[in-house]
PDB file of N, CA and C in Angstrom:
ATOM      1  N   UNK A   1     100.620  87.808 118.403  1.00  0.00           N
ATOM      2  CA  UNK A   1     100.463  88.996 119.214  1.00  0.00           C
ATOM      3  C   UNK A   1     101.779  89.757 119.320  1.00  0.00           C
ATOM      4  N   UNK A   2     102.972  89.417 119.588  1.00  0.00           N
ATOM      5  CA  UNK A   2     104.309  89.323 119.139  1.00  0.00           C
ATOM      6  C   UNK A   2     104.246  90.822 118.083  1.00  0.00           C
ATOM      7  N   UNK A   3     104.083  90.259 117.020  1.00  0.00           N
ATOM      8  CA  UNK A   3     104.103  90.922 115.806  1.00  0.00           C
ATOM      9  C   UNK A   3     103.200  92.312 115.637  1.00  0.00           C
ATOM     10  N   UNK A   4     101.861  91.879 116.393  1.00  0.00           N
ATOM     11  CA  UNK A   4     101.190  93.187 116.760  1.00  0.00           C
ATOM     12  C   UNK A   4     102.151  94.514 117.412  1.00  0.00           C
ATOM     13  N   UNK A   5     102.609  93.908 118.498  1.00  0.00           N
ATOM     14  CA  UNK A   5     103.595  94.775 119.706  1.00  0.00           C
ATOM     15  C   UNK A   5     104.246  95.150 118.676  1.00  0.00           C
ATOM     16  N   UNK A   6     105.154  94.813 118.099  1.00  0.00           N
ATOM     17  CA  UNK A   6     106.594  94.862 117.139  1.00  0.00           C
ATOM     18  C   UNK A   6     106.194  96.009 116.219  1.00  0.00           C
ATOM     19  N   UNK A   7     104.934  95.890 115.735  1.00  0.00           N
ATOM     20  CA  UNK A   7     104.160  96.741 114.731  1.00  0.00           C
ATOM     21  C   UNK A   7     103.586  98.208 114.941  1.00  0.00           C
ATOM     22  N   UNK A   8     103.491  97.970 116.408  1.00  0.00           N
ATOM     23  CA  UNK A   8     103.003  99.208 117.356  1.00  0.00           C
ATOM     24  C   UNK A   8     104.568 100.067 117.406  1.00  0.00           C
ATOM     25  N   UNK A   9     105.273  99.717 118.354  1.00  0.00           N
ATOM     26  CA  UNK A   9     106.164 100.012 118.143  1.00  0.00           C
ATOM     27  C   UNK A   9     106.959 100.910 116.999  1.00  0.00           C
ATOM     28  N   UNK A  10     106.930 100.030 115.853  1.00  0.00           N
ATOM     29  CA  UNK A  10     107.641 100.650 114.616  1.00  0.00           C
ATOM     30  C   UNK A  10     106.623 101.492 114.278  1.00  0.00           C
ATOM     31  N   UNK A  11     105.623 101.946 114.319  1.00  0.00           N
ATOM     32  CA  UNK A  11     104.434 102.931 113.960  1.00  0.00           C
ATOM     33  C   UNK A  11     104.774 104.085 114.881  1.00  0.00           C
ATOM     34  N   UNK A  12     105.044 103.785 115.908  1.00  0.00           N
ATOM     35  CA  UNK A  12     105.005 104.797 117.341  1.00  0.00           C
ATOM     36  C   UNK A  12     106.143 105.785 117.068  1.00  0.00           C
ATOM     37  N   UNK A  13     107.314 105.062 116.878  1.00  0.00           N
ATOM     38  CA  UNK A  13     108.802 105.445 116.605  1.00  0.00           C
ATOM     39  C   UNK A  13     108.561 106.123 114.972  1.00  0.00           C
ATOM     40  N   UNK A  14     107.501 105.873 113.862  1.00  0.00           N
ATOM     41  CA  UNK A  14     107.813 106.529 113.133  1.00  0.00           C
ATOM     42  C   UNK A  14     107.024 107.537 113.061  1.00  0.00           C
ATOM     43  N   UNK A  15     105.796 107.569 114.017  1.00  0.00           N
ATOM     44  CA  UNK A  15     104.972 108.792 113.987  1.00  0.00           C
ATOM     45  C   UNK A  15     105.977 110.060 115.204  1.00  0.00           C
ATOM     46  N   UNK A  16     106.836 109.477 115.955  1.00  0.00           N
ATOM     47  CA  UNK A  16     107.848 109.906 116.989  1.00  0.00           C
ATOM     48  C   UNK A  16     108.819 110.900 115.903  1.00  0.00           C
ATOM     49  N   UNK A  17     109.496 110.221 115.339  1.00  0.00           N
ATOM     50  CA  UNK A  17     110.517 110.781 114.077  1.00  0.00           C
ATOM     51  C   UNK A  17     110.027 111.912 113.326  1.00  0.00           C
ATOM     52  N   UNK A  18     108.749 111.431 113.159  1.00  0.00           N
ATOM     53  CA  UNK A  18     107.926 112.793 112.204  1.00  0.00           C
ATOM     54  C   UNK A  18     107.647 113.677 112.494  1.00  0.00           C
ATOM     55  N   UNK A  19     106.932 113.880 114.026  1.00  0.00           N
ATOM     56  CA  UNK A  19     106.923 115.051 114.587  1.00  0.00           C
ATOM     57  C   UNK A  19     108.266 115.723 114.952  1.00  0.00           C
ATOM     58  N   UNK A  20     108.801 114.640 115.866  1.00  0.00           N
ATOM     59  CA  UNK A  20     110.552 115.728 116.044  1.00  0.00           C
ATOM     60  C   UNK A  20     110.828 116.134 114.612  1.00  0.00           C
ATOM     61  N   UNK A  21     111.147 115.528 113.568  1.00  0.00           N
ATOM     62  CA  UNK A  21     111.956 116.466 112.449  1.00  0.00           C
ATOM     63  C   UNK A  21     111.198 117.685 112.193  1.00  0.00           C
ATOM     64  N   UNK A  22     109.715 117.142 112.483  1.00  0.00           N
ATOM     65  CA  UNK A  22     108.946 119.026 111.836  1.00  0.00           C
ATOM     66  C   UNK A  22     109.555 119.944 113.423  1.00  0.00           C
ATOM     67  N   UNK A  23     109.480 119.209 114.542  1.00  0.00           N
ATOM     68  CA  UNK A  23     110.070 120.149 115.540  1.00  0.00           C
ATOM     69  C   UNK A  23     111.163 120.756 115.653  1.00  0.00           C
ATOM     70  N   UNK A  24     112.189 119.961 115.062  1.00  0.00           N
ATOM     71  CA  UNK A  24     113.676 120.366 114.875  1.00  0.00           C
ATOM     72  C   UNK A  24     113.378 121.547 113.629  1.00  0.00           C
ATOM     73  N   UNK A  25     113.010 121.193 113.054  1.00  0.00           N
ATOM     74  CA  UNK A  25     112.579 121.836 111.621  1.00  0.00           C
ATOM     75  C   UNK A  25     112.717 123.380 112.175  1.00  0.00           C
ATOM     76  N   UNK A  26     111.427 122.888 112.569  1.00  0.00           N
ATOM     77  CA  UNK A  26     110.599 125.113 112.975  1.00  0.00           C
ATOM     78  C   UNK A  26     111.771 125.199 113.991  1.00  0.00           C
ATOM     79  N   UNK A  27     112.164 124.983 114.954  1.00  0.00           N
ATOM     80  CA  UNK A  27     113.397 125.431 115.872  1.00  0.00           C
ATOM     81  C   UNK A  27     114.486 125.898 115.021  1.00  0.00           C
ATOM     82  N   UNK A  28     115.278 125.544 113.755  1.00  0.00           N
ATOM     83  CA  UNK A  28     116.448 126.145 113.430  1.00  0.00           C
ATOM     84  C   UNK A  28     115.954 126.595 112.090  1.00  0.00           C
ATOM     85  N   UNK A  29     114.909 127.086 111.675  1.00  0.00           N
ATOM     86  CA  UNK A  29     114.438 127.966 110.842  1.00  0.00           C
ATOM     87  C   UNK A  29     114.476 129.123 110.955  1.00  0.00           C
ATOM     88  N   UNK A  30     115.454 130.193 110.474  1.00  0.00           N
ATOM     89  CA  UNK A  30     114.923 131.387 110.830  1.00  0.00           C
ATOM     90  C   UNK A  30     113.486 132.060 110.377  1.00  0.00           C
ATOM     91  N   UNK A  31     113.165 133.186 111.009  1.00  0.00           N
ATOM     92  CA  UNK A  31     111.778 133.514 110.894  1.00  0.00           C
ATOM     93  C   UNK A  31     111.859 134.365 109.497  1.00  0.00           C
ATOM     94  N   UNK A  32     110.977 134.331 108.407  1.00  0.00           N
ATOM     95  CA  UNK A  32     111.474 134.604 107.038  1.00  0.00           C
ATOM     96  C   UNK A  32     110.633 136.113 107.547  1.00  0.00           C
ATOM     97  N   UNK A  33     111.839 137.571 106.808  1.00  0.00           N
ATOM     98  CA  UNK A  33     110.908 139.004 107.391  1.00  0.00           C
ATOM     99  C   UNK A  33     110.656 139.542 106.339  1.00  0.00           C
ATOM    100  N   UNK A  34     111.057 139.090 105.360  1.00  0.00           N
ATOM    101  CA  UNK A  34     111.044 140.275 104.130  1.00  0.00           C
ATOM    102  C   UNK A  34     110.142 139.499 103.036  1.00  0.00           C
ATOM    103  N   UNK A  35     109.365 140.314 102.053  1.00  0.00           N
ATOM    104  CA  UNK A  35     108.834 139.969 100.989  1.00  0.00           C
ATOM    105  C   UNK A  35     109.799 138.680  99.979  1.00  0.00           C
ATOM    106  N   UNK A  36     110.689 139.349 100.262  1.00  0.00           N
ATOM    107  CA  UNK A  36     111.389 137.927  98.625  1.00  0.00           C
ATOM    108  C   UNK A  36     111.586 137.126  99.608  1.00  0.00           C
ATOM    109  N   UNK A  37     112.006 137.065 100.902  1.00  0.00           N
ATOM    110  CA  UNK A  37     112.291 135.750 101.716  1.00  0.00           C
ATOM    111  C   UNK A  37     111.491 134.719 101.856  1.00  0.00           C
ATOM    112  N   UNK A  38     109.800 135.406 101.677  1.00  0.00           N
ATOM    113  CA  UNK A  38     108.776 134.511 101.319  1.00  0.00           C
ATOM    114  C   UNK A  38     108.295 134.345 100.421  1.00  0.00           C
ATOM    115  N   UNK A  39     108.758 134.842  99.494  1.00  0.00           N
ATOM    116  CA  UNK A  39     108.338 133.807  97.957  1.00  0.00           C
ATOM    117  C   UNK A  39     109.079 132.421  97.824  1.00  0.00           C
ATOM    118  N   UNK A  40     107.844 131.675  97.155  1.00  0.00           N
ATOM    119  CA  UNK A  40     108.331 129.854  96.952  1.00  0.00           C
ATOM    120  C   UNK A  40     109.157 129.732  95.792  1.00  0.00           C
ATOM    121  N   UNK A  41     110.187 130.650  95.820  1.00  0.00           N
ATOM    122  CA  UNK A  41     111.026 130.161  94.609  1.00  0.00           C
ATOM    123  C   UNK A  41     112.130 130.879  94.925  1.00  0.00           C
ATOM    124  N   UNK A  42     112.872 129.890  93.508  1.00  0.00           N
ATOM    125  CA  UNK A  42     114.684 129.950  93.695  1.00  0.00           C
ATOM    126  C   UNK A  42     114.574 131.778  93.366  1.00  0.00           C
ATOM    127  N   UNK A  43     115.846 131.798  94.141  1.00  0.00           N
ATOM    128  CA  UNK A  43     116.462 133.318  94.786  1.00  0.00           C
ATOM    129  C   UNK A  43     115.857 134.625  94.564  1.00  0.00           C
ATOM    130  N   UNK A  44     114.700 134.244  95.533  1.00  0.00           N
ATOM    131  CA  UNK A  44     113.483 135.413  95.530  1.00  0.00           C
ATOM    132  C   UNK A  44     113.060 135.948  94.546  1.00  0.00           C
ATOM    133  N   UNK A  45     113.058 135.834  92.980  1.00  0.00           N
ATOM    134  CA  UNK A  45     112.879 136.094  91.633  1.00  0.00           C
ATOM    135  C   UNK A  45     111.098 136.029  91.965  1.00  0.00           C
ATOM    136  N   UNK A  46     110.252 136.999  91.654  1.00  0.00           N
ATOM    137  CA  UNK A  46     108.966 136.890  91.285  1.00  0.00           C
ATOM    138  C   UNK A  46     108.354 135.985  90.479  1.00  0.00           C
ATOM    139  N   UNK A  47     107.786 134.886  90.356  1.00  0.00           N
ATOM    140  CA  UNK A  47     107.141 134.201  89.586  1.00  0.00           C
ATOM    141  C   UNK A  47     106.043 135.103  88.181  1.00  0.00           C
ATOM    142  N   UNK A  48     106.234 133.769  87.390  1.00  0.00           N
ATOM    143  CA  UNK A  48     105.734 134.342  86.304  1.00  0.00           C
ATOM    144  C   UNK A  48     103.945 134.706  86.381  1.00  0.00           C
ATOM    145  N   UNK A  49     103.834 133.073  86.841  1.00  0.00           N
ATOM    146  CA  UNK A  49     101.859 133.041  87.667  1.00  0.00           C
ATOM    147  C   UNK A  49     102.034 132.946  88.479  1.00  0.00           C
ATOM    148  N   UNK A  50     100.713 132.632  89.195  1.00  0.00           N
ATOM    149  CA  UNK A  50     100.732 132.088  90.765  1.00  0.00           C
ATOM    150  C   UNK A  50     100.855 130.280  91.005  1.00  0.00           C
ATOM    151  N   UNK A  51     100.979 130.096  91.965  1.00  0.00           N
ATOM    152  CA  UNK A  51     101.015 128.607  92.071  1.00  0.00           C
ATOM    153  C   UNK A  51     100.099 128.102  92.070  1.00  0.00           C
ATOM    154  N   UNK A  52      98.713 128.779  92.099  1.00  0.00           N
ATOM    155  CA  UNK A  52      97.329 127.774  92.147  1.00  0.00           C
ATOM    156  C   UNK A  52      96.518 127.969  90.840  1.00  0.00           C
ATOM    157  N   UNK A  53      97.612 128.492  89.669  1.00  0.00           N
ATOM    158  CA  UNK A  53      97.131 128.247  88.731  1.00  0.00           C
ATOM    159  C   UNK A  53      96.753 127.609  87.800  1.00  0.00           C
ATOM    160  N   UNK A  54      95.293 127.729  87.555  1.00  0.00           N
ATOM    161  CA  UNK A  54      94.593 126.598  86.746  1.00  0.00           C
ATOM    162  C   UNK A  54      95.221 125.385  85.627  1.00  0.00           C
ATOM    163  N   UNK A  55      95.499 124.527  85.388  1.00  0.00           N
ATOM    164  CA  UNK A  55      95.348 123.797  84.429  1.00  0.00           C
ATOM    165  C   UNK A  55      94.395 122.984  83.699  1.00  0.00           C
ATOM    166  N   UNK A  56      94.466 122.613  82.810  1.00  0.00           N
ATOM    167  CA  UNK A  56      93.630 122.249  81.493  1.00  0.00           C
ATOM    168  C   UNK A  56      93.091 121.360  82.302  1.00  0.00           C
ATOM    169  N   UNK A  57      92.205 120.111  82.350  1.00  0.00           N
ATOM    170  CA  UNK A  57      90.866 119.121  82.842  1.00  0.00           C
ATOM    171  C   UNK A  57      92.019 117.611  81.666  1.00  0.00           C
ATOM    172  N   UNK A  58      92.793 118.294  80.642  1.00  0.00           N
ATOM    173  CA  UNK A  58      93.018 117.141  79.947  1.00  0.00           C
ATOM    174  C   UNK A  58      94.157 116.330  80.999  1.00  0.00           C
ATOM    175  N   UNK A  59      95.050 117.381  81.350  1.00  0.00           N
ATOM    176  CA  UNK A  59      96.248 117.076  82.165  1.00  0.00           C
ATOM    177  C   UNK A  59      95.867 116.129  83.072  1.00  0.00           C
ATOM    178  N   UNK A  60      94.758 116.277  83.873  1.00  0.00           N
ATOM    179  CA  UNK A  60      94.146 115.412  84.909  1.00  0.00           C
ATOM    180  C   UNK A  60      93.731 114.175  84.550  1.00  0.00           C
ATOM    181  N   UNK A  61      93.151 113.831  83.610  1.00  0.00           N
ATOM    182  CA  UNK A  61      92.521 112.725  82.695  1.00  0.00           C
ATOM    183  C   UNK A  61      93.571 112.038  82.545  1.00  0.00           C
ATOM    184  N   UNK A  62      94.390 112.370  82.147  1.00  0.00           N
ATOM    185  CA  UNK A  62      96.070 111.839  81.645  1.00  0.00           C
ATOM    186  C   UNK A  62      96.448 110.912  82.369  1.00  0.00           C
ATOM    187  N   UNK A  63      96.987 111.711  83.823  1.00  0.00           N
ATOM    188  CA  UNK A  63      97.403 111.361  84.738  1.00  0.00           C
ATOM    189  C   UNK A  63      96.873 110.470  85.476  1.00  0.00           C
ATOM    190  N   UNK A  64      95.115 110.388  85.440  1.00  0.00           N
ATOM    191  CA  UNK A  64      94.427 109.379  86.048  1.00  0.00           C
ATOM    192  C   UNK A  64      94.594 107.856  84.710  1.00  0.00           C
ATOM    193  N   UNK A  65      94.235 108.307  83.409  1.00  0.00           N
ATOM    194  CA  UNK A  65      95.246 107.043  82.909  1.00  0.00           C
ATOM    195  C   UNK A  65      96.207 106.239  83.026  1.00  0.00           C
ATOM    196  N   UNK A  66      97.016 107.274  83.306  1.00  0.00           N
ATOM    197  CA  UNK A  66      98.908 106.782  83.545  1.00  0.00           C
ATOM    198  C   UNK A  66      98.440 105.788  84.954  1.00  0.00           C
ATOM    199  N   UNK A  67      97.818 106.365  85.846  1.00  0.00           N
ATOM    200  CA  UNK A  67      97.314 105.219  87.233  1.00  0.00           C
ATOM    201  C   UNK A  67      97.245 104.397  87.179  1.00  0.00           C
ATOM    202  N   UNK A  68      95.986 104.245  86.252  1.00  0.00           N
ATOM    203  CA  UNK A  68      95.036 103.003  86.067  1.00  0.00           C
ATOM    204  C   UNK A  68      96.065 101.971  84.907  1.00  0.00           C
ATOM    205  N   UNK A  69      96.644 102.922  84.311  1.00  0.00           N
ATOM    206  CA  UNK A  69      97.494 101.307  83.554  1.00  0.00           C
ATOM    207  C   UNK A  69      98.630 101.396  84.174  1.00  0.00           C
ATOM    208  N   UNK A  70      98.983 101.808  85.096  1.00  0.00           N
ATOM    209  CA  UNK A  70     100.704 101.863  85.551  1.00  0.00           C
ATOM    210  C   UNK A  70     100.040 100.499  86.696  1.00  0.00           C
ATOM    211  N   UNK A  71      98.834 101.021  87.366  1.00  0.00           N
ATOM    212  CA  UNK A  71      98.477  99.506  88.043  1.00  0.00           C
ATOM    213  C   UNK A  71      98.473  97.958  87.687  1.00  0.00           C
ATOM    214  N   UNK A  72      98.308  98.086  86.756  1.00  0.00           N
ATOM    215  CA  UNK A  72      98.647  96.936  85.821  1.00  0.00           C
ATOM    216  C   UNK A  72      99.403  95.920  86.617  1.00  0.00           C
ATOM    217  N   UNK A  73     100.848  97.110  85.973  1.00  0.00           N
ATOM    218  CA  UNK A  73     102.341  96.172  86.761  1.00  0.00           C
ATOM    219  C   UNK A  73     102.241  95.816  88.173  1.00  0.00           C
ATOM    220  N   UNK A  74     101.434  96.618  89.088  1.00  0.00           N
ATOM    221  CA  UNK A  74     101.662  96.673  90.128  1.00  0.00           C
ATOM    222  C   UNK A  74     101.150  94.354  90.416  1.00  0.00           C
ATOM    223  N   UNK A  75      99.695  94.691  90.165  1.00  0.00           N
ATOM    224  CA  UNK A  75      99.424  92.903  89.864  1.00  0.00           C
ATOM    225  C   UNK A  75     100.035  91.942  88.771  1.00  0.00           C
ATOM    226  N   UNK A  76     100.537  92.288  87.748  1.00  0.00           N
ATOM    227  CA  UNK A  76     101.425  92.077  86.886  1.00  0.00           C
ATOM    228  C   UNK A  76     103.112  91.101  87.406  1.00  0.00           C
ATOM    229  N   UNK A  77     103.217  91.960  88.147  1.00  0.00           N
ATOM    230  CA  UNK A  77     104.825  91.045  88.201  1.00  0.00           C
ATOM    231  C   UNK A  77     104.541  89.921  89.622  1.00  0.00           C
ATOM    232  N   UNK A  78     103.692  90.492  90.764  1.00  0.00           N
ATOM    233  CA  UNK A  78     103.390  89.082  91.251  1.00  0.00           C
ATOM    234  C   UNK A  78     102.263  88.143  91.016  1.00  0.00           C
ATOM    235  N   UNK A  79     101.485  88.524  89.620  1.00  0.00           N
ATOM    236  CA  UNK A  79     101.314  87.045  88.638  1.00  0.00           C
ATOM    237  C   UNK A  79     102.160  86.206  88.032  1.00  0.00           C
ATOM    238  N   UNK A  80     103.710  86.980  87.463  1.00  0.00           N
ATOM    239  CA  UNK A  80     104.253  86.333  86.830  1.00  0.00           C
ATOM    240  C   UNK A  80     105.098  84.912  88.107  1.00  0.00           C
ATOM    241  N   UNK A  81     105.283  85.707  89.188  1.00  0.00           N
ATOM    242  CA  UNK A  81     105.761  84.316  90.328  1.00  0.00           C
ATOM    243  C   UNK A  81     104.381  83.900  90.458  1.00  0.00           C
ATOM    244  N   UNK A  82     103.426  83.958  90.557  1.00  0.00           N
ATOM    245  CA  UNK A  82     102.532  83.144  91.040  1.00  0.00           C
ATOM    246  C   UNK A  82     101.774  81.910  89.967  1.00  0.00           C
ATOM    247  N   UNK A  83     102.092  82.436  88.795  1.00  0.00           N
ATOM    248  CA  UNK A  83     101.639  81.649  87.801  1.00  0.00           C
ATOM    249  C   UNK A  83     102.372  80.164  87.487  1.00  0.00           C
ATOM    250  N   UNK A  84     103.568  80.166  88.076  1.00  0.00           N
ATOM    251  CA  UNK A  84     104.561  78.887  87.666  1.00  0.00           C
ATOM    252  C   UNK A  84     103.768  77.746  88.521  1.00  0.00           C
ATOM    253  N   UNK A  85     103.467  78.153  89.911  1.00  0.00           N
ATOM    254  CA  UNK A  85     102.583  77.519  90.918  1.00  0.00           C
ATOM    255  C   UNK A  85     101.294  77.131  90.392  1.00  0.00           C
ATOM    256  N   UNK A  86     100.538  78.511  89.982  1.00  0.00           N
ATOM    257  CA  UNK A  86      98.987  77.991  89.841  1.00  0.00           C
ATOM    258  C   UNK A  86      98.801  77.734  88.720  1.00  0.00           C
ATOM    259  N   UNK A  87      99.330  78.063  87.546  1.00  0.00           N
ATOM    260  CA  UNK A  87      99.064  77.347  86.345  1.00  0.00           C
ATOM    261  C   UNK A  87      97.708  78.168  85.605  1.00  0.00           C
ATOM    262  N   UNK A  88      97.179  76.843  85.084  1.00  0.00           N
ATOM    263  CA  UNK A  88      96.435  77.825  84.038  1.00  0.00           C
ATOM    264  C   UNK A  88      95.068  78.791  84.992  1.00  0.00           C
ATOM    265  N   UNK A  89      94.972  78.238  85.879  1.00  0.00           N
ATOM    266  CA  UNK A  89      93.271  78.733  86.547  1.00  0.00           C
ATOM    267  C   UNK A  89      94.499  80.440  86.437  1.00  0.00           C
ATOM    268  N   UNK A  90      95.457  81.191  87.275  1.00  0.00           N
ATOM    269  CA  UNK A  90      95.956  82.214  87.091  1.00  0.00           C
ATOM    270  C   UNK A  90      96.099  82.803  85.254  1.00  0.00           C
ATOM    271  N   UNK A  91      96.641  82.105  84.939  1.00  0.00           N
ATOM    272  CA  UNK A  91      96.363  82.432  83.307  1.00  0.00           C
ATOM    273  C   UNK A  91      95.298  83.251  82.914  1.00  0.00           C
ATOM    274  N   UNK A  92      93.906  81.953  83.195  1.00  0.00           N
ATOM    275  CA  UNK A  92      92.619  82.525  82.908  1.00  0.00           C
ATOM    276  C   UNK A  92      92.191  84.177  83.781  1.00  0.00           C
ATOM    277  N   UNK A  93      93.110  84.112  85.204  1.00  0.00           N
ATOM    278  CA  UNK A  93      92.540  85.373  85.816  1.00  0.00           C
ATOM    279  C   UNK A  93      92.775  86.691  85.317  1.00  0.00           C
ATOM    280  N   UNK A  94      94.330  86.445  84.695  1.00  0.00           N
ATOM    281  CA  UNK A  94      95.154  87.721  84.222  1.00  0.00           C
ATOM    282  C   UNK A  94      95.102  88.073  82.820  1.00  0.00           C
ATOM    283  N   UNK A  95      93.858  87.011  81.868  1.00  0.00           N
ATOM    284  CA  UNK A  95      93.844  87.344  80.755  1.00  0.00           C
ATOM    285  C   UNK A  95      92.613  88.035  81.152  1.00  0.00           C
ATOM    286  N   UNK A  96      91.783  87.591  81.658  1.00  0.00           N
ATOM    287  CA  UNK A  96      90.565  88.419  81.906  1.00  0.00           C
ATOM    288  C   UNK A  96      90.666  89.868  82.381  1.00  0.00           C
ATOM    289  N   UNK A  97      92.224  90.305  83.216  1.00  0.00           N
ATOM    290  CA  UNK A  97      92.282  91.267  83.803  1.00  0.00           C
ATOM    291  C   UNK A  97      92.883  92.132  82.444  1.00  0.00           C
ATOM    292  N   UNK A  98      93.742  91.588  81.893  1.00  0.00           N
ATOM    293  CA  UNK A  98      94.285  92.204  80.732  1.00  0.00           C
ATOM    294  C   UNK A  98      93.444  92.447  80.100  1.00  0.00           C
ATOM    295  N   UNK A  99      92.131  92.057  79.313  1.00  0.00           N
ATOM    296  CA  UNK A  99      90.738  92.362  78.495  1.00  0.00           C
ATOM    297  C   UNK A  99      89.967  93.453  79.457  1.00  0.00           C
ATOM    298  N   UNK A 100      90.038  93.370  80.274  1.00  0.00           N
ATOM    299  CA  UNK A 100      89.009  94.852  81.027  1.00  0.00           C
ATOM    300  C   UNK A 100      90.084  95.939  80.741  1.00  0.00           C
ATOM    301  N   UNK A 101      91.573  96.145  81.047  1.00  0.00           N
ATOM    302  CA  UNK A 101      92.616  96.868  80.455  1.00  0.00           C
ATOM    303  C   UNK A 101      92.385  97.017  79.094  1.00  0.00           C
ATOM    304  N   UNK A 102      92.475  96.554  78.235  1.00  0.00           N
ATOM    305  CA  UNK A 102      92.923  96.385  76.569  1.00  0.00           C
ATOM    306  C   UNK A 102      90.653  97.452  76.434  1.00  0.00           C
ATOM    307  N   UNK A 103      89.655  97.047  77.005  1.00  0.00           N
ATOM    308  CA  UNK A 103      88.670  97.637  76.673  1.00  0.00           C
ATOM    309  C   UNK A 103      88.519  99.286  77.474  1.00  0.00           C
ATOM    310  N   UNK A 104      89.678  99.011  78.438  1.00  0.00           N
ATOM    311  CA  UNK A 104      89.718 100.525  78.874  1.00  0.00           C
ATOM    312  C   UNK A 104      90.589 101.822  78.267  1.00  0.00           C
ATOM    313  N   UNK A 105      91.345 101.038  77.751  1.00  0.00           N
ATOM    314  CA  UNK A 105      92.646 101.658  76.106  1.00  0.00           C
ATOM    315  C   UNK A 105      91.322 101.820  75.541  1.00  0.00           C
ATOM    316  N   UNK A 106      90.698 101.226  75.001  1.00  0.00           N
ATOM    317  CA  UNK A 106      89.685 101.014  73.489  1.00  0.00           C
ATOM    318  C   UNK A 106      89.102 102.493  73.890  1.00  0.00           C
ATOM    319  N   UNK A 107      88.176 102.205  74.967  1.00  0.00           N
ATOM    320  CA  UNK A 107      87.514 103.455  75.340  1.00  0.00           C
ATOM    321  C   UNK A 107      87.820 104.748  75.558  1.00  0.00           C
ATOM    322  N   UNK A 108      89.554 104.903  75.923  1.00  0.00           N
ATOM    323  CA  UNK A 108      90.175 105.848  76.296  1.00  0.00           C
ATOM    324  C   UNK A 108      90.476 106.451  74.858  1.00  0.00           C
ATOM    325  N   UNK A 109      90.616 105.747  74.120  1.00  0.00           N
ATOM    326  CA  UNK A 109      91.122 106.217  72.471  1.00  0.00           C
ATOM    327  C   UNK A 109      89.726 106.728  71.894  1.00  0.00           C
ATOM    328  N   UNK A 110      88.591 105.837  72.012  1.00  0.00           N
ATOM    329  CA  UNK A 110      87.531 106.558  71.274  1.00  0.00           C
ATOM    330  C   UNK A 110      87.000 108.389  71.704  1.00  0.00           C
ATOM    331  N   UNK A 111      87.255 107.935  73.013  1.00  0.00           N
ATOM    332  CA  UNK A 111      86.951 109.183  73.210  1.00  0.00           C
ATOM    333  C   UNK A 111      88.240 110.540  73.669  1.00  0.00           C
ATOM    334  N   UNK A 112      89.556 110.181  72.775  1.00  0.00           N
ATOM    335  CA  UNK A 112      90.114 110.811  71.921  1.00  0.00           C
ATOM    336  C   UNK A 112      91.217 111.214  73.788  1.00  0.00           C
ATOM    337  N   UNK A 113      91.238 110.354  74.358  1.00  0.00           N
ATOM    338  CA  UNK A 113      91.385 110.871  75.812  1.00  0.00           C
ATOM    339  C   UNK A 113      93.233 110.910  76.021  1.00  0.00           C
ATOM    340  N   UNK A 114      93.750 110.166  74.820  1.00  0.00           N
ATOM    341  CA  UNK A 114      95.460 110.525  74.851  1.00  0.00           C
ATOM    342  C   UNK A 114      95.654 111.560  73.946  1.00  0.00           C
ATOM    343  N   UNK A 115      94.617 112.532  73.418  1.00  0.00           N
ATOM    344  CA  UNK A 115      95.382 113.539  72.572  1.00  0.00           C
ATOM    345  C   UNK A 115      95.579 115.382  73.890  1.00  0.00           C
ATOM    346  N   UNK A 116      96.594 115.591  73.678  1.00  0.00           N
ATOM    347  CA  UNK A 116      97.136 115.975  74.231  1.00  0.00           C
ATOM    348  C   UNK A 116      96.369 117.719  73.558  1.00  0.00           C
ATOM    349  N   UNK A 117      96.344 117.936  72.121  1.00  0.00           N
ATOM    350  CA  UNK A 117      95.647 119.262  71.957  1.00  0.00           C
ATOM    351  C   UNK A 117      94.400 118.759  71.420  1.00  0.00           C
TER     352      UNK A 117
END
């Protein structure tokens, strides 16, 4: 219960921190009056597009790849400590996890999903 309190606490103090900095924030901000003062870019220069402009459907696909195998590592390096302990039954778990990976490459290639044009 200890640890609960302790936990509350450090949650409280960091939801505390977050609001003051956005409060401090807007307090020594001046109020922006002019057109270039509110554009989102370096030294009021007009942008070329807009910022909510569209990109390709491939870019997205990509990036949801890069996820799904960057997760990998994430279970990956605490198999490698856990495996000295559990031995082969872990072996068997992380080869199985590596084969649903290695058939999600397979699939990602057939359907041509790392070509970029």
């Amino acid at each position: 219960m200890a640890s609960l309190g302790a936990a509350l606490v450090v949650f409280l103090a960091a939801g505390l921190a977050v609001v003051s900095t956005r409060w401090v924030g807007d307090r020594l901000n001046p109020v922006l009056t002019t057109a270039p003062e509110r554009v989102p870019s370096a030294g009021g220069v007009e942008p070329d597009f807009h910022a909510w402009n569209r990109f390709h459907i491939r870019y997205y696909a990509m990036a949801l790849l890069f996820l799904a195998f960057d997760m990998e590592m994430v279970f990956m390096y605490p198999w490698a400590v856990v495996f000295v302990k559990e031995g082969l039954v872990s072996l068997v778990e992380m080869l199985m996890f590596i084969l649903i990976l290695v058939v999600g490459i397979v699939y990602a290639w057939r359907e041509r999903g790392f070509e970029w044009a």
